[in-house]
Protein backbone atom coordinates (compact mmCIF):
# COMPACT_ATOMS: atom_id res chain seq x y z
CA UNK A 1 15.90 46.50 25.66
CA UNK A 2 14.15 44.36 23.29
CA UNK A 3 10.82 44.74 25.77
CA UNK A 4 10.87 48.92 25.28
CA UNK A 5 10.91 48.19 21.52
CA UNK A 6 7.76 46.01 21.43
CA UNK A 7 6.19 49.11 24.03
CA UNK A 8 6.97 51.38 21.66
CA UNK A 9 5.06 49.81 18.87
CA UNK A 10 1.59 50.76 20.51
CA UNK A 11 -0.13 54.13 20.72
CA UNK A 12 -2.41 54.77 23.28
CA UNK A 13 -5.24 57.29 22.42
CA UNK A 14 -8.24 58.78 24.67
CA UNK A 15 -11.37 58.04 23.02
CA UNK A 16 -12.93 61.57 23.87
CA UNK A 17 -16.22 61.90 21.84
CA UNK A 18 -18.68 60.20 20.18
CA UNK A 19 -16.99 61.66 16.90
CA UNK A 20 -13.87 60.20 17.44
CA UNK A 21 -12.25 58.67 14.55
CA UNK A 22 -11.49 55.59 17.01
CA UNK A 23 -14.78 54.79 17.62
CA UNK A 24 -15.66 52.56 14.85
CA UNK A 25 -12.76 50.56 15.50
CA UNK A 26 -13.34 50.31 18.77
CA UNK A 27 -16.58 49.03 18.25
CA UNK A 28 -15.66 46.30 16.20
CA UNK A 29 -12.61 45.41 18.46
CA UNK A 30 -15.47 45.21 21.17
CA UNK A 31 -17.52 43.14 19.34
CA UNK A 32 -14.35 40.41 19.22
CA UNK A 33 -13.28 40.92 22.84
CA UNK A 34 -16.53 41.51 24.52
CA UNK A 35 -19.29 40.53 22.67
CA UNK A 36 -21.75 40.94 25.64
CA UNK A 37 -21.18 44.62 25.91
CA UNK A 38 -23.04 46.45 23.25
CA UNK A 39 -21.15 48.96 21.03
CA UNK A 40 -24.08 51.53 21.25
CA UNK A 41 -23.24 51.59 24.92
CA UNK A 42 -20.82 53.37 24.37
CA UNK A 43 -22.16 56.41 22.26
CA UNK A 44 -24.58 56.94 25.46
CA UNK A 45 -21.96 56.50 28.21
CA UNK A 46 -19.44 59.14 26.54
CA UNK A 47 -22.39 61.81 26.28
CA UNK A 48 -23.60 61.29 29.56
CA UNK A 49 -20.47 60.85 31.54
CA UNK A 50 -18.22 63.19 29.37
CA UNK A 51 -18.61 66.84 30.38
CA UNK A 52 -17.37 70.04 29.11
CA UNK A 53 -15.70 71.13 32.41
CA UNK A 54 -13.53 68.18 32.09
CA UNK A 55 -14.86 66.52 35.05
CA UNK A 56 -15.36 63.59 33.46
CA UNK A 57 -16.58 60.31 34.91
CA UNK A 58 -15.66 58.04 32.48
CA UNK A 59 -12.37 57.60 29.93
CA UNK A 60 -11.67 55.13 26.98
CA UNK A 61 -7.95 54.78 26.12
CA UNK A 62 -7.37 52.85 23.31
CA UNK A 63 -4.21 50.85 22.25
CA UNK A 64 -3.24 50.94 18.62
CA UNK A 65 -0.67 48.81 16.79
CA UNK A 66 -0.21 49.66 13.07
CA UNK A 67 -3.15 51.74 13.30
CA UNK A 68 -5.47 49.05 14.41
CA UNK A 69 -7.65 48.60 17.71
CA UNK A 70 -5.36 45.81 20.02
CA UNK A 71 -6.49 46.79 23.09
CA UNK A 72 -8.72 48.80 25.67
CA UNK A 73 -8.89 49.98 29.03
CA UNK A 74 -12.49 51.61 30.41
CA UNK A 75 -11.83 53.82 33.40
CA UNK A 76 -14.82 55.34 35.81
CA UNK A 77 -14.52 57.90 38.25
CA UNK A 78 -16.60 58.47 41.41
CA UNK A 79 -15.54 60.83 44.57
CA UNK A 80 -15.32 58.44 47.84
CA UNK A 81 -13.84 59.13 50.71
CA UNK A 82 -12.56 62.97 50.00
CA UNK A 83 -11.14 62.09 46.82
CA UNK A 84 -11.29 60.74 43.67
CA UNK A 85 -11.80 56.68 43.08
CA UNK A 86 -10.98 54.81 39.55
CA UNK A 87 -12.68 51.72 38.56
CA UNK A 88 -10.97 49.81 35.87
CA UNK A 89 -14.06 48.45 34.53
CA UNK A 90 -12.71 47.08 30.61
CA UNK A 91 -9.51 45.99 30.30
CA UNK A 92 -8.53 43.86 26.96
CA UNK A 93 -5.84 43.03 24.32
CA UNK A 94 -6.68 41.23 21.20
CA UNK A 95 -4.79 37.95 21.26
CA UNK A 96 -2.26 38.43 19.25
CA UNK A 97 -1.11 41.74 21.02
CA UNK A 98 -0.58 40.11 24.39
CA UNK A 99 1.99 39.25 26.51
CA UNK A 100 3.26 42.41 24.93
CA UNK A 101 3.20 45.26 27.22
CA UNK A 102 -0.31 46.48 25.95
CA UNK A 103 -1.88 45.64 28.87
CA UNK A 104 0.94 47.25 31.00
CA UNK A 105 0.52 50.31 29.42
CA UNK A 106 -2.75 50.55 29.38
CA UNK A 107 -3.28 49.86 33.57
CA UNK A 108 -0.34 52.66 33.79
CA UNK A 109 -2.66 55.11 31.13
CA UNK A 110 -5.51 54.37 33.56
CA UNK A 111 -3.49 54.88 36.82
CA UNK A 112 -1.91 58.16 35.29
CA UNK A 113 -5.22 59.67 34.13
CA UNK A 114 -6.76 59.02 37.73
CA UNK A 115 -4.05 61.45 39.00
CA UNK A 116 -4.70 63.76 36.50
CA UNK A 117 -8.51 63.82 36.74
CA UNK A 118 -8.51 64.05 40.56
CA UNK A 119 -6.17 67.03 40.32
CA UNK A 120 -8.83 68.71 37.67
CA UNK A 121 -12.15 67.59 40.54
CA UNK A 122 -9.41 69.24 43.07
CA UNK A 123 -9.28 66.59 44.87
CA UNK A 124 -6.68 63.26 46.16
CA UNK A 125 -6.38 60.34 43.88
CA UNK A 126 -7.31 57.50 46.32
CA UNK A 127 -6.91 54.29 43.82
CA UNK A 128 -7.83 52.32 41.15
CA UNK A 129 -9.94 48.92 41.78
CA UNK A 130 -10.61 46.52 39.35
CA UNK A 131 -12.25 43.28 39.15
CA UNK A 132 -10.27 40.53 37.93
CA UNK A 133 -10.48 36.65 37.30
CA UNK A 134 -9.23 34.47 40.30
CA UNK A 135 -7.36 32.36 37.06
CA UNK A 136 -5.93 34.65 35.25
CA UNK A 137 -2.29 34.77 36.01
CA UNK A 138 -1.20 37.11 33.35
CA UNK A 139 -3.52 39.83 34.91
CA UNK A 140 -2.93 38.85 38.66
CA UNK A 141 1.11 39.13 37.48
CA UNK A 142 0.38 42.54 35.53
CA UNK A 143 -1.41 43.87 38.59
CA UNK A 144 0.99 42.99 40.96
CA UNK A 145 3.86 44.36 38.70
CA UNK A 146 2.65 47.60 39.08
CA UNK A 147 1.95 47.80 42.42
CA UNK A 148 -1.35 46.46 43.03
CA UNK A 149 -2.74 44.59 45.38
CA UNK A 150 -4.41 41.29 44.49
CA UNK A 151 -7.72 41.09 47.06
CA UNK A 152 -8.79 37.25 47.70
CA UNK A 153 -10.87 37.69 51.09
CA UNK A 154 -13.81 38.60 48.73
CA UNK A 155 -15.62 36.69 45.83
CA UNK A 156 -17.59 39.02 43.29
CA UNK A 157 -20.87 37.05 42.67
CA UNK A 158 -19.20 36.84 38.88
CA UNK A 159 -16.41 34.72 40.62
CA UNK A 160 -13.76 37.95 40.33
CA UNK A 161 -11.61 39.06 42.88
CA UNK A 162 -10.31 42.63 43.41
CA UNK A 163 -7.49 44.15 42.03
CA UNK A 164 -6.51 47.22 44.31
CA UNK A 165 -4.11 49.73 43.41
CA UNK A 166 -3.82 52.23 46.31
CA UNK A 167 -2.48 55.69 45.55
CA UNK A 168 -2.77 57.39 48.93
CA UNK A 169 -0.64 55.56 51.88
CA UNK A 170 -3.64 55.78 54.08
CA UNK A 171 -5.74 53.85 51.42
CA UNK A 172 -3.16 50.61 51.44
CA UNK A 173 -5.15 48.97 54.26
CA UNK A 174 -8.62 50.03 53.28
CA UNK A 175 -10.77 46.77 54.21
CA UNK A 176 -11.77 44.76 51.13
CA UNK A 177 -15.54 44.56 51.52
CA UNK A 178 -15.55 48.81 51.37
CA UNK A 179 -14.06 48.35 47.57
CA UNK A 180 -16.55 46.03 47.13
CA UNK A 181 -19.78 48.12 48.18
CA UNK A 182 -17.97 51.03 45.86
CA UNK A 183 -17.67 48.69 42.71
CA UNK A 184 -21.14 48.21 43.13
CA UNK A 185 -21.38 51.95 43.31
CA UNK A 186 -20.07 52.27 39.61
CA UNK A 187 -22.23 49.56 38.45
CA UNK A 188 -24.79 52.51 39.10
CA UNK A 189 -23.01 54.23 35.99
CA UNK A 190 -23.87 51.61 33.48
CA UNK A 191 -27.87 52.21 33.71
């Protein structure tokens, strides 16, 4: 019981413009968490991969605890295969926010809006990928919780594996090195 109390101390919020009243505190969260990835960034990705007819191929969801930034999850979205395919490409939680369910609820946001986007491109939700680090327990456990499937038969040239959550049965056995050529796919999104 005590673990659905510390859940329901975060608020999870699409970050849906560049006006969004998030966005400045998401900027300075990134600047913490990822200081590689420049804020800007993001004003250029959510204009150019937000669009009107809701077809979007990108979505920030934010986690919020007391009205602060903890935690992010980036999520792209490419059609592959007949359907729809997510790419968890950010996921973070400020340290002191961890080990918290933040991160559990932010994977679920990101699985959840991949079946809701698909259904507004009209087409099947096929998964959500990620790349993850070989050493990082807490995210191989978090992964694995929710029904992922941790992918060690290939080695990112960053050193990550692949995190593979299938959402169509016929998508469970989908050989490793295809994820891989479509994660290098949405790397196409970022230029």
């Amino acid at each position: 019981m005590a673990r659905n109390n510390k859940l329901n101390q975060f608020r999870i919020e699409e970050v849906t413009s560049v006006h969004s009243p998030s966005l400045a505190g998401m900027k300075t969260w990134l600047i913490e968490i990822f200081p590689e990835y420049a804020p800007p960034r993001f004003e250029s990705l959510l204009t150019r991969l937000r669009h009107p007819d809701s077809r979007h191929e990108l979505q920030i969801f934010i986690g919020q605890s007391n009205g602060q930034v903890a935690g992010l999850v980036q999520v792209f979205y490419r059609e592959w295969q007949n359907g729809l395919l997510a790419d968890i490409d950010l996921l973070g939680v400020l340290e002191p926010h961890r080990c918290k369910g933040l991160g559990t609820a932010l994977v679920k946001r990101a699985i959840q809006a991949t079946w809701d986007m698909a259904g507004r491109y009209g087409l099947q939700s096929i998964g959500v990928v990620s790349l993850i680090e070989p050493s990082d327990a807490t995210v191989i456990r978090l992964h694995k919780k929710l029904g992922g499937q941790i992918r060690t038969d290939y080695l990112h040239p960053s050193g990550d594996i692949i995190a593979w959550h299938p959402l169509l049965r016929d998508f469970a056995t989908v050989e490793t090195g295809l994820l891989a050529q479509q994660l290098q796919q949405f790397a196409f999104l970022l230029v």
